[in-house]
C-alpha atoms as a PDB file:
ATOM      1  CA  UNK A   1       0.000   0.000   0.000  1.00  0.00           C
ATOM      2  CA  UNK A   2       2.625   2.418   0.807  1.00  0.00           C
ATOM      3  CA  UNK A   3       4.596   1.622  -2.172  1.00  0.00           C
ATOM      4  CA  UNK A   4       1.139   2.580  -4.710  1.00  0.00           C
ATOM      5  CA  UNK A   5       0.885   6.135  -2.548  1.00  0.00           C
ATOM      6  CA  UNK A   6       4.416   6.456  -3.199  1.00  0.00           C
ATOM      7  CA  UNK A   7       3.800   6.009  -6.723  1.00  0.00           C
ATOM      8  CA  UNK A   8       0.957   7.899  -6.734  1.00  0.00           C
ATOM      9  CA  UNK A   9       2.644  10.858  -4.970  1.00  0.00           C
ATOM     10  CA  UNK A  10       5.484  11.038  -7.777  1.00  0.00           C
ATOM     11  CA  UNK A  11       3.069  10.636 -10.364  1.00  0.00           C
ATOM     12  CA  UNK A  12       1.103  13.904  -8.739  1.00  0.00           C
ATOM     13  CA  UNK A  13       4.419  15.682  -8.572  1.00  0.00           C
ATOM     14  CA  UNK A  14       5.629  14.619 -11.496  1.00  0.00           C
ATOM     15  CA  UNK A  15       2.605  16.633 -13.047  1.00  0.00           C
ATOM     16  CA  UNK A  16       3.180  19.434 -11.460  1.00  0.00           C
ATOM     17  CA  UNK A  17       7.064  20.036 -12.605  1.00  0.00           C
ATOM     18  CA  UNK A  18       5.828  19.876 -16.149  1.00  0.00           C
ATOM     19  CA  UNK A  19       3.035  22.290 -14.956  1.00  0.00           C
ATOM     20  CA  UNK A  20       5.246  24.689 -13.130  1.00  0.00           C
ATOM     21  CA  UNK A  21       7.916  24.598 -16.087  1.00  0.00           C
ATOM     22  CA  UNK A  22       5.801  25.130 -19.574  1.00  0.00           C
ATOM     23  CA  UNK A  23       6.467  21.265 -20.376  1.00  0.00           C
ATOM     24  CA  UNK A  24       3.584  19.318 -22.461  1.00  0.00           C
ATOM     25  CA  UNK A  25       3.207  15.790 -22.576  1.00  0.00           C
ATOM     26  CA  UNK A  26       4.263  15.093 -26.492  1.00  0.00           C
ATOM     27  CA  UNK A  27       1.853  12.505 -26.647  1.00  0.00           C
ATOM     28  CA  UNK A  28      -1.172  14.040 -25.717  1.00  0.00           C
ATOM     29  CA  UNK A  29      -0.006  16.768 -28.997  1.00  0.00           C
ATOM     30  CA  UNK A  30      -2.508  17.234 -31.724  1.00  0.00           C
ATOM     31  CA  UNK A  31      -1.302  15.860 -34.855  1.00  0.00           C
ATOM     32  CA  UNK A  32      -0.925  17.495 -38.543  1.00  0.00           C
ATOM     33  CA  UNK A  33       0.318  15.871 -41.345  1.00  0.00           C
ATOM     34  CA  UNK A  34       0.966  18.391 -44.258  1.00  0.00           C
ATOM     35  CA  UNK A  35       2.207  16.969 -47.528  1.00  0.00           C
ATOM     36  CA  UNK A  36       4.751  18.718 -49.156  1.00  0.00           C
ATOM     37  CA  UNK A  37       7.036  18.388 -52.149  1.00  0.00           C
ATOM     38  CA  UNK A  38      10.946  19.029 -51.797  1.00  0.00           C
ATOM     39  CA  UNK A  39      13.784  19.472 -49.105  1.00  0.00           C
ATOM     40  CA  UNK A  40      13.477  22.866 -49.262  1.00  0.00           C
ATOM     41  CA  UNK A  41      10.172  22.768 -47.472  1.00  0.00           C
ATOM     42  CA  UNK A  42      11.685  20.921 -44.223  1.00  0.00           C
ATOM     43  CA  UNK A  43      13.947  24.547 -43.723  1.00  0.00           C
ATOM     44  CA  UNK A  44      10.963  26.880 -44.620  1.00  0.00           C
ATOM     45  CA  UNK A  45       8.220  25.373 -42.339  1.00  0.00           C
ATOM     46  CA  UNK A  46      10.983  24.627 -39.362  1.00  0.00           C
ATOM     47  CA  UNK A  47      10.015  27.890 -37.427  1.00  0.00           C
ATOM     48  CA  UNK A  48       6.554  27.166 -37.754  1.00  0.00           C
ATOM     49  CA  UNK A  49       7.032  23.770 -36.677  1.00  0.00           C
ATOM     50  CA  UNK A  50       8.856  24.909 -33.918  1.00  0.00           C
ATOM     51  CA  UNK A  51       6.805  27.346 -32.956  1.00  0.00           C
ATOM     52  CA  UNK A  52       3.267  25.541 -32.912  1.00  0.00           C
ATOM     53  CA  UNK A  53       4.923  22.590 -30.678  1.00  0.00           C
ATOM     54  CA  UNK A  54       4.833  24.407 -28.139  1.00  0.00           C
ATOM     55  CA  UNK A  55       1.390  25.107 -28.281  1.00  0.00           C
ATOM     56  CA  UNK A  56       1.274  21.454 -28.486  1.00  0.00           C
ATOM     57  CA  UNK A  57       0.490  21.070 -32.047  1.00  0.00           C
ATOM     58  CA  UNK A  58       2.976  18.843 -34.071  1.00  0.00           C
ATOM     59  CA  UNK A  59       3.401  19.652 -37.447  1.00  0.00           C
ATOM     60  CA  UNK A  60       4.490  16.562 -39.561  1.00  0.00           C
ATOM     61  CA  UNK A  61       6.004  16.929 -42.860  1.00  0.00           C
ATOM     62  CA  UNK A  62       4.972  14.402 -45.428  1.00  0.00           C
ATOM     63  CA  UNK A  63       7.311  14.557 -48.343  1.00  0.00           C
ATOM     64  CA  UNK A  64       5.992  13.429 -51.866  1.00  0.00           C
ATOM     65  CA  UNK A  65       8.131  12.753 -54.986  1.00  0.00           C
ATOM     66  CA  UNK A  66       5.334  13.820 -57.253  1.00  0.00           C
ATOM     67  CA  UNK A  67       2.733  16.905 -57.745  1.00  0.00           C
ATOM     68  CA  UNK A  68       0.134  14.547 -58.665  1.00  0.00           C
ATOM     69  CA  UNK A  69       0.521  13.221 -55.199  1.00  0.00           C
ATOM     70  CA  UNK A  70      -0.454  15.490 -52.015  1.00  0.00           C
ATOM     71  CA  UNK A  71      -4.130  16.405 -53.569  1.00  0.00           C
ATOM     72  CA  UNK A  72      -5.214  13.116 -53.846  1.00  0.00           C
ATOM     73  CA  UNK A  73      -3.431  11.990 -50.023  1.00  0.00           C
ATOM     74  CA  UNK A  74      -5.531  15.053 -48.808  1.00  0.00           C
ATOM     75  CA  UNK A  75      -9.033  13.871 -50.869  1.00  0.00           C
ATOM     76  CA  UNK A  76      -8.382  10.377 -49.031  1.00  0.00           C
ATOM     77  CA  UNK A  77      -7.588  11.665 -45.676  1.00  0.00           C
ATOM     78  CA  UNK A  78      -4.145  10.023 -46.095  1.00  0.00           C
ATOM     79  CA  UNK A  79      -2.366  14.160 -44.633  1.00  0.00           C
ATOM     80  CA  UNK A  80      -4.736  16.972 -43.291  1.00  0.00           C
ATOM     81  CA  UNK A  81      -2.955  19.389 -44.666  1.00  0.00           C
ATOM     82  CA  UNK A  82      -1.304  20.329 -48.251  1.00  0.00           C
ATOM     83  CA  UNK A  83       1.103  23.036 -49.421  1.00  0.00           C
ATOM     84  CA  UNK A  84       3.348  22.602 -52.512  1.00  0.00           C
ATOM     85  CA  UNK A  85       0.764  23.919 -55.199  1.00  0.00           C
ATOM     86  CA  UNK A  86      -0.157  27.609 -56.972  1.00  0.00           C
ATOM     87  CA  UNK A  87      -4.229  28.557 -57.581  1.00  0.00           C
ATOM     88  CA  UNK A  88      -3.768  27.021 -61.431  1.00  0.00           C
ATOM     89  CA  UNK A  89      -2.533  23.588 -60.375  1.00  0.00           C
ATOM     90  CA  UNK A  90      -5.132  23.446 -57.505  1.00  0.00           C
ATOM     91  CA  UNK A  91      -8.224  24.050 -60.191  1.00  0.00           C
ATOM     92  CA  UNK A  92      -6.884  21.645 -62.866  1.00  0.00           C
ATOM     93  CA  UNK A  93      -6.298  19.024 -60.283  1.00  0.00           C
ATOM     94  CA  UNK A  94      -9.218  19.266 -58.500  1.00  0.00           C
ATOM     95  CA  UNK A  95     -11.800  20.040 -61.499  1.00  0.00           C
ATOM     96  CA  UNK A  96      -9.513  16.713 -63.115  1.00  0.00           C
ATOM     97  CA  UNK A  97     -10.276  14.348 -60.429  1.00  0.00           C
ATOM     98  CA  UNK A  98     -13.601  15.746 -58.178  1.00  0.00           C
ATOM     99  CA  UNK A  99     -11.493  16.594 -55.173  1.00  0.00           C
ATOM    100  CA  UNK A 100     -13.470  18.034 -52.490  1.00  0.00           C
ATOM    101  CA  UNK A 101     -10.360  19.879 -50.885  1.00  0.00           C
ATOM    102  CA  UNK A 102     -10.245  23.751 -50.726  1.00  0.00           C
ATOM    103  CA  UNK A 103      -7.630  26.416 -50.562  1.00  0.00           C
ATOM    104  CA  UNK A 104      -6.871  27.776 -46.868  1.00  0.00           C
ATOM    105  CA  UNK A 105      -4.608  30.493 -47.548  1.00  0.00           C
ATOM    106  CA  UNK A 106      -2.076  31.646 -50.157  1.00  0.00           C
ATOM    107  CA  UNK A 107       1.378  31.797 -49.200  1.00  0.00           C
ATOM    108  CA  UNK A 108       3.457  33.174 -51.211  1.00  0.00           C
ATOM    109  CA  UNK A 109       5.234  32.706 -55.238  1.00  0.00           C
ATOM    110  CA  UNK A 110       7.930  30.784 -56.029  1.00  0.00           C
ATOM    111  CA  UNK A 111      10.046  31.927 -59.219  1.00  0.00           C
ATOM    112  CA  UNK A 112      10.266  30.129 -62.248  1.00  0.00           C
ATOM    113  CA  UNK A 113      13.618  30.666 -64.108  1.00  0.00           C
ATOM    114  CA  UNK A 114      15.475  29.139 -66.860  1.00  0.00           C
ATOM    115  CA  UNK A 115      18.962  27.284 -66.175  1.00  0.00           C
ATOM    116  CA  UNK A 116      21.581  26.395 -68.202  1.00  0.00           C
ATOM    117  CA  UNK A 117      25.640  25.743 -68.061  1.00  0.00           C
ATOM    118  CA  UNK A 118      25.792  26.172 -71.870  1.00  0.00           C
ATOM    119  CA  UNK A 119      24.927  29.423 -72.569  1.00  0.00           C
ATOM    120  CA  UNK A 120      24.604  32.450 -70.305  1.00  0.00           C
ATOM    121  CA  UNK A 121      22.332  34.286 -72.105  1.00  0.00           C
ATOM    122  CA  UNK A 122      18.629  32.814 -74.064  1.00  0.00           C
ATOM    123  CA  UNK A 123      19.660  35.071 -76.509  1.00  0.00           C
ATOM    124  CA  UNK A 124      22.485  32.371 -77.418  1.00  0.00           C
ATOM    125  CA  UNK A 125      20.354  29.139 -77.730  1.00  0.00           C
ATOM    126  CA  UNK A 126      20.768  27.784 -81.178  1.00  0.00           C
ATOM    127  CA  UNK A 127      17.285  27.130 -83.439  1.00  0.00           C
ATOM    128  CA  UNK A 128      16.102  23.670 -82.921  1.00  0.00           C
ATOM    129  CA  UNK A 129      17.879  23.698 -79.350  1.00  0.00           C
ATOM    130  CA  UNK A 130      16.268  21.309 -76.689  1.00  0.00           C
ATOM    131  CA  UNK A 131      14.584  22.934 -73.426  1.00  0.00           C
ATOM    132  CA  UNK A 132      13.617  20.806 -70.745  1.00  0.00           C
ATOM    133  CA  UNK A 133      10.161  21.836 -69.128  1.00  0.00           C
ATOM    134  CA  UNK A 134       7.865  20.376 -66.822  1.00  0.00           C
ATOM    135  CA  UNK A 135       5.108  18.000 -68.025  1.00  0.00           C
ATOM    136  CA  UNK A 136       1.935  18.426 -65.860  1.00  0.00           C
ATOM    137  CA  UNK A 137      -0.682  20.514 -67.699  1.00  0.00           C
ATOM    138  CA  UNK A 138      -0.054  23.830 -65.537  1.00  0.00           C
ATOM    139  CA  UNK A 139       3.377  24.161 -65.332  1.00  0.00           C
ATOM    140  CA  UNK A 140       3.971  22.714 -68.515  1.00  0.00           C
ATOM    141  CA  UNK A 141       1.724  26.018 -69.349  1.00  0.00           C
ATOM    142  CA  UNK A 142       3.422  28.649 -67.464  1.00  0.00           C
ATOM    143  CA  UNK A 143       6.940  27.538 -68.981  1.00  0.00           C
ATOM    144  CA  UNK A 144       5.310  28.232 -72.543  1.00  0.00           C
ATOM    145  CA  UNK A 145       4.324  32.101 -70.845  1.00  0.00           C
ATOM    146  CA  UNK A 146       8.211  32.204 -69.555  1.00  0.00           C
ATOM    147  CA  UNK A 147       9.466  30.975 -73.019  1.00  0.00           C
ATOM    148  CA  UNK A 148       7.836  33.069 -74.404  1.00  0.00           C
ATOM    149  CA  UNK A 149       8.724  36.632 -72.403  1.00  0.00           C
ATOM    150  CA  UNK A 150      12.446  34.649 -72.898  1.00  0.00           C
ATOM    151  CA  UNK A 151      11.802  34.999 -77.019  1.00  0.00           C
ATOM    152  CA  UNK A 152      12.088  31.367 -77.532  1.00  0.00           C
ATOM    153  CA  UNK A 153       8.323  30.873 -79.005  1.00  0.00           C
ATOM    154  CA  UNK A 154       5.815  33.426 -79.648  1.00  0.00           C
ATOM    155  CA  UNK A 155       2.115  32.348 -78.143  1.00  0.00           C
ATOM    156  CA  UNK A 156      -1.196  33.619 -79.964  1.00  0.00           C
ATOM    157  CA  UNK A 157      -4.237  34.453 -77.774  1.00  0.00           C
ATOM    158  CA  UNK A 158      -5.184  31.707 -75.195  1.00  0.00           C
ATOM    159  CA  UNK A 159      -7.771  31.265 -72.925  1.00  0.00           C
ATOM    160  CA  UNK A 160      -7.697  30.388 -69.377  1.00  0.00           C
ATOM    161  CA  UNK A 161      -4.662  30.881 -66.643  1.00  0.00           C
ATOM    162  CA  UNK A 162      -2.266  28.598 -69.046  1.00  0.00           C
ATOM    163  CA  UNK A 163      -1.211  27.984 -72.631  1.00  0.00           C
ATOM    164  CA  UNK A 164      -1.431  24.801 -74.138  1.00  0.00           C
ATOM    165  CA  UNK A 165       0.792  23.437 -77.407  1.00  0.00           C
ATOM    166  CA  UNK A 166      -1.450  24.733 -79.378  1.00  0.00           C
ATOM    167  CA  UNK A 167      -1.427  27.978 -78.641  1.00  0.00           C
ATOM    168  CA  UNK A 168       2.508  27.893 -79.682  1.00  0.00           C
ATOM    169  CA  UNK A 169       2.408  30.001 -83.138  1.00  0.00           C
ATOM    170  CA  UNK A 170       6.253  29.365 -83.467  1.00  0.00           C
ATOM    171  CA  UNK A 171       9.122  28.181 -81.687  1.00  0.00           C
ATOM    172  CA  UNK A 172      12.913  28.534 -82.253  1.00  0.00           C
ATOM    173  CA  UNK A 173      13.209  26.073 -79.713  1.00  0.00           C
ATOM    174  CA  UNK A 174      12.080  22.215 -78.996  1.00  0.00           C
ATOM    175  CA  UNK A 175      10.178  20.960 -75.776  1.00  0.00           C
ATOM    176  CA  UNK A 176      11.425  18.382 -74.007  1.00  0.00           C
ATOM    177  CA  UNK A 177       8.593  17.643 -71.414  1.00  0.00           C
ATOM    178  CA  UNK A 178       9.637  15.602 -68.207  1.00  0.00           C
ATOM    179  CA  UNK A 179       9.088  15.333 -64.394  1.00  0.00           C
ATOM    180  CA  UNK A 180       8.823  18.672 -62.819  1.00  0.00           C
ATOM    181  CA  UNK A 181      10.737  17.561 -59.785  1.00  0.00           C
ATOM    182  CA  UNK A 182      13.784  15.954 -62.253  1.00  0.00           C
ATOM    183  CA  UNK A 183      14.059  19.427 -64.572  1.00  0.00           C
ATOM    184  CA  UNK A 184      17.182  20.835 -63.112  1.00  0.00           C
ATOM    185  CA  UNK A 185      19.035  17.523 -63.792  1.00  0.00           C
ATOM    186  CA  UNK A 186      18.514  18.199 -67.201  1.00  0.00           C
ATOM    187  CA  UNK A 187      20.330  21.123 -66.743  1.00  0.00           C
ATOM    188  CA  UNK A 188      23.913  18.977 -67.032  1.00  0.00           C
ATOM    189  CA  UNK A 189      22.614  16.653 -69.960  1.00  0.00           C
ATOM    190  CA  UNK A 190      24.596  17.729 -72.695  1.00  0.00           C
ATOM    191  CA  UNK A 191      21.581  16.950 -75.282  1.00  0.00           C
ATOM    192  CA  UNK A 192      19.848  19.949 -73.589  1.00  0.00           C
ATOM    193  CA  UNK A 193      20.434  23.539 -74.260  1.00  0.00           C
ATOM    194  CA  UNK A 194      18.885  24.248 -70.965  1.00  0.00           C
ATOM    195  CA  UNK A 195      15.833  24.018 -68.418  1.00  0.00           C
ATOM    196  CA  UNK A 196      12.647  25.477 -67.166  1.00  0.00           C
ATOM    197  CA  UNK A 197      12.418  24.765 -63.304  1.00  0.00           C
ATOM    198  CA  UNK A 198      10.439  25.986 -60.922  1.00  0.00           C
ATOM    199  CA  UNK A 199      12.064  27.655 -57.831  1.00  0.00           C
ATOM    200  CA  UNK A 200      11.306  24.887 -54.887  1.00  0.00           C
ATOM    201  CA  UNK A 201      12.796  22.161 -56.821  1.00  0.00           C
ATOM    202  CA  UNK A 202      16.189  24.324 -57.965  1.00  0.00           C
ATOM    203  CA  UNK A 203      16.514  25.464 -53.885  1.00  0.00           C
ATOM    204  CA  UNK A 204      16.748  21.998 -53.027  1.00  0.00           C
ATOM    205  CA  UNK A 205      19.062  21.132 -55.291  1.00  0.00           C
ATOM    206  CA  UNK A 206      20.965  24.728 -53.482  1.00  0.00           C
ATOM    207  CA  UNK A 207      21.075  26.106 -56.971  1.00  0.00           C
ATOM    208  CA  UNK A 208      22.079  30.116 -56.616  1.00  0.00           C
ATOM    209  CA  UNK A 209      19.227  31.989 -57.837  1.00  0.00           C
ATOM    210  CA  UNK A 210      20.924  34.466 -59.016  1.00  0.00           C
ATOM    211  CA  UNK A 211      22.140  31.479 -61.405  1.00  0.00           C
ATOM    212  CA  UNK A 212      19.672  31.653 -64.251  1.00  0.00           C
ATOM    213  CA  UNK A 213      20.015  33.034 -67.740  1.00  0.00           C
ATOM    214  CA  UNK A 214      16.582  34.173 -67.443  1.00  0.00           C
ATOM    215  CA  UNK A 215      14.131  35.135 -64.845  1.00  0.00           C
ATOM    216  CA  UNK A 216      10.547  35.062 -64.575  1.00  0.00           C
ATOM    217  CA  UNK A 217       8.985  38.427 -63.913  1.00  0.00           C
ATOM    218  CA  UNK A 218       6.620  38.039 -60.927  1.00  0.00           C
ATOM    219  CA  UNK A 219       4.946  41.149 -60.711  1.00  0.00           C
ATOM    220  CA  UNK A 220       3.451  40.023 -64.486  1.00  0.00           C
ATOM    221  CA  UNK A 221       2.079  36.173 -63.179  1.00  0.00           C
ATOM    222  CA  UNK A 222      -0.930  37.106 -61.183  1.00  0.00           C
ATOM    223  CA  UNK A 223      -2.716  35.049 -58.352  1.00  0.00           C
ATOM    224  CA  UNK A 224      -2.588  32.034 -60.843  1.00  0.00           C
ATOM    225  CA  UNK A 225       0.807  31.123 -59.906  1.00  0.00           C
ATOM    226  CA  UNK A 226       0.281  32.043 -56.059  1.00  0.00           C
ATOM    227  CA  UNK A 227       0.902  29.275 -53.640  1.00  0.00           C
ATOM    228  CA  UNK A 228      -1.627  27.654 -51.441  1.00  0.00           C
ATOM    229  CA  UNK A 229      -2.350  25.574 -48.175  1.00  0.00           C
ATOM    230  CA  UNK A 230      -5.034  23.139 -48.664  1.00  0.00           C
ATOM    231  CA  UNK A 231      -7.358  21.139 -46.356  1.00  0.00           C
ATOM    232  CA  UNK A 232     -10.457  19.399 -47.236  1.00  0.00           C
ATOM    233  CA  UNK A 233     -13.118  21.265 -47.840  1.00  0.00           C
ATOM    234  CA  UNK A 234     -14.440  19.746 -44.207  1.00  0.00           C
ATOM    235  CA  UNK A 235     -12.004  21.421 -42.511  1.00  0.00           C
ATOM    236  CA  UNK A 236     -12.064  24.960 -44.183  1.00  0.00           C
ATOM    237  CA  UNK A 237     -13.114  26.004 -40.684  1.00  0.00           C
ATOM    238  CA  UNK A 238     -10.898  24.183 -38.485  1.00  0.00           C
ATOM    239  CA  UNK A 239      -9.453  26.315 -35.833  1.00  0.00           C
ATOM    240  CA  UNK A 240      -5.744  24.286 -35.627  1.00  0.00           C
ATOM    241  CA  UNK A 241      -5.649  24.170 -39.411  1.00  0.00           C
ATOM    242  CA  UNK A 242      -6.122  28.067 -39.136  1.00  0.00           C
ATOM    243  CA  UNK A 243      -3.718  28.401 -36.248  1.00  0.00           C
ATOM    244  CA  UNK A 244      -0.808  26.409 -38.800  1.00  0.00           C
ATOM    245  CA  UNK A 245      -1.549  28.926 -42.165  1.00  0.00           C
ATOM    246  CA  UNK A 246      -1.276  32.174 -39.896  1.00  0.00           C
ATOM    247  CA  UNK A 247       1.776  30.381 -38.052  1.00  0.00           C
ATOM    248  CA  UNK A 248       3.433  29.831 -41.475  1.00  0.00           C
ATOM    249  CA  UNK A 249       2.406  32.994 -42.930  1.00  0.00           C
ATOM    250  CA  UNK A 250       4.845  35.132 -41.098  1.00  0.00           C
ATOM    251  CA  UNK A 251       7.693  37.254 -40.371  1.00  0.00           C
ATOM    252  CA  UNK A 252      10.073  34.099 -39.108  1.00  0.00           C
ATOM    253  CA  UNK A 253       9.015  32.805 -42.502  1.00  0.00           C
ATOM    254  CA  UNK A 254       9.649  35.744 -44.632  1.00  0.00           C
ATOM    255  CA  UNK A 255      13.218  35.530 -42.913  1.00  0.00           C
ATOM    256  CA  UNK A 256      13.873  32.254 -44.348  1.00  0.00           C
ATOM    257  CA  UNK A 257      13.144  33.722 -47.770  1.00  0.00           C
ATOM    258  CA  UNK A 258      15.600  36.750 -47.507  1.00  0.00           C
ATOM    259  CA  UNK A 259      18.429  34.819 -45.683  1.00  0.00           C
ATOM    260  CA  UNK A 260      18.709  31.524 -47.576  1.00  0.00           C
ATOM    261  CA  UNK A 261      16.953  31.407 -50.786  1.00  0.00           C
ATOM    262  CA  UNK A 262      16.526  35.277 -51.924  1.00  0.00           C
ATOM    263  CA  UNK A 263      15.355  35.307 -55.383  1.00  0.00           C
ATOM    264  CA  UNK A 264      13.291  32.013 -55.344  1.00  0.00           C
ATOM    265  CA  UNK A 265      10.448  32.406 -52.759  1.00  0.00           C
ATOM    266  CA  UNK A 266       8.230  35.754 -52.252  1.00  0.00           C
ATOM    267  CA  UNK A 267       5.537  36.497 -49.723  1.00  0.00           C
ATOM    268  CA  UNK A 268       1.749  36.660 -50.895  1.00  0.00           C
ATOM    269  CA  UNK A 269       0.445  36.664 -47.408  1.00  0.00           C
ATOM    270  CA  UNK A 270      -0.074  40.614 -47.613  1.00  0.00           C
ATOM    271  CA  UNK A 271      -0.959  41.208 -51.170  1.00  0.00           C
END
C-alpha cells in the first residue's frame, strides 16, 4: 500500500514540474500531417514547426516525390494538410479528379527561371535547341508564358490561366517535357540547351538563384501562380488548421526567404 501512494505521490508531482515549467506531454499533442514536395520545405516550415509545438500542435512533414501526389493523399484523408501547389494547379487538379479539398490560404510565389551551363544568355540558344520543361498541364503552361517573355516561341491568344501546345504560333526552340521535380538535372545533360524549373525544386538542389540566364517576372504572373495551403473542404473552418496557415504565414518565414533562398520564394500573405 505504501509503495502505490508512493507512486501515486510522484506521479502527482511529477505533473506538477511539467506544470510549473511550460512542459507538455508530447503525446497528448494534436497531430498534422501536411504533404509537401521538396527538401526545401523541411527549412521553410521549421520555425513554424517549432513554434506551434509548443502550443502542443505537431506539425508533420509528409514529403511526396510527385505533384500529382499530395491532392489526392488530402481527398483520401491520407495528410490533413497540403502546401506545394499555386491557384492554377489546384483548379486543374481538382476540377480533373472531383477533389473536395479547398484552398486555406495563399502563401506566397515561387520563381520560375530558366537554367543552363551552356549558354549564359537565351539570346544564345541555337534554333532547334532542346529545353527541358515540366510536363503536368499547368506548369507545362506557365513555362510556354516564360518561353515566351524569354523569345524562344511566340504564343497567340489563349484562354484560361495557361497555354497549351497549341497555342505555340512558333518556336525557335524544342520541348522536351519531363518530371517537374527531375528538370534541373537536365540542366547537365549535354543533349539539352537548358531548363525550365520551378524555384522549390532548384533550392533543393541549393542552386544560386541568381544562377539563371533568365528570370521570370513576378509582378506580371498574377494570383494564378500564387501558392496555397489546402485542407479538405471539411475542414475549411478548423481552428488548428487556421492556427498552422497564420503560423506559417509570417515574419520568421519571410526571414527564411531573404536569408537563404533570396530570389526564389516571395511572400503573398499581404498582397
Amino acid at each position: 500500500m505504501k509503495k502505490i501512494i508512493k507512486i501515486a505521490a510522484l506521479a502527482v508531482l511529477s505533473a506538477l514540474v511539467l506544470s510549473f515549467t511550460g512542459c507538455s506531454d508530447s503525446s497528448k499533442d494534436e497531430v498534422v500531417k501536411l504533404g509537401v514536395t521538396g527538401a526545401v520545405y523541411e527549412d521553410i516550415w521549421a520555425p513554424t514547426i517549432d513554434k506551434l509545438a509548443a502550443e502542443g500542435i505537431k506539425v508533420e512533414l509528409v514529403q511526396f516525390s510527385d505533384f500529382s501526389l499530395p491532392n489526392n493523399a488530402l481527398n483520401s484523408g491520407d495528410i490533413q494538410m497540403n502546401a506545394f501547389q499555386h491557384h492554377a494547379y489546384f483548379e486543374n487538379d481538382t476540377s480533373n479528379n472531383g477533389y473536395d479539398i479547398s484552398i486555406l490560404t495563399d502563401t506566397f510565389v515561387i520563381a520560375m527561371n530558366i537554367f543552363s551551363k551552356n549558354y549564359t544568355d537565351v539570346k544564345d540558344i541555337p534554333e532547334g535547341g532542346k529545353i527541358a520543361v515540366p510536363n503536368d498541364a499547368t506548369n507545362y503552361g506557365r513555362a510556354l508564358i516564360l518561353l515566351d517573355n524569354a523569345g524562344l516561341l511566340t504564343l497567340g491568344n489563349y484562354e484560361g490561366s495557361t497555354p497549351t501546345t497549341a497555342d505555340i504560333v512558333s518556336s525557335k526552340v524544342e520541348l522536351v517535357e519531363v518530371n517537374a521535380a527531375m528538370t534541373y538535372q537536365y540542366v547537365d545533360d549535354s543533349e539539352i540547351a537548358a531548363a525550365v524549373v520551378n524555384g522549390n525544386y532548384a533550392a533543393s538542389y541549393g542552386v544560386d538563384p541568381n544562377s539563371a540566364i533568365f528570370y521570370e517576372d513576378i509582378n506580371l504572373i498574377g494570383k494564378s501562380f500564387v501558392c496555397v495551403i489546402a485542407v479538405k473542404s471539411s475542414d475549411i473552418n478548423n481552428e488548428t488548421y487556421k492556427k498552422v496557415a497564420e503560423a506559417f504565414c509570417s515574419a520568421d518565414t519571410e526571414k527564411i526567404f531573404e536569408d537563404k533562398y533570396k530570389g526564389f520564394f516571395v511572400p503573398a500573405w499581404n498582397a
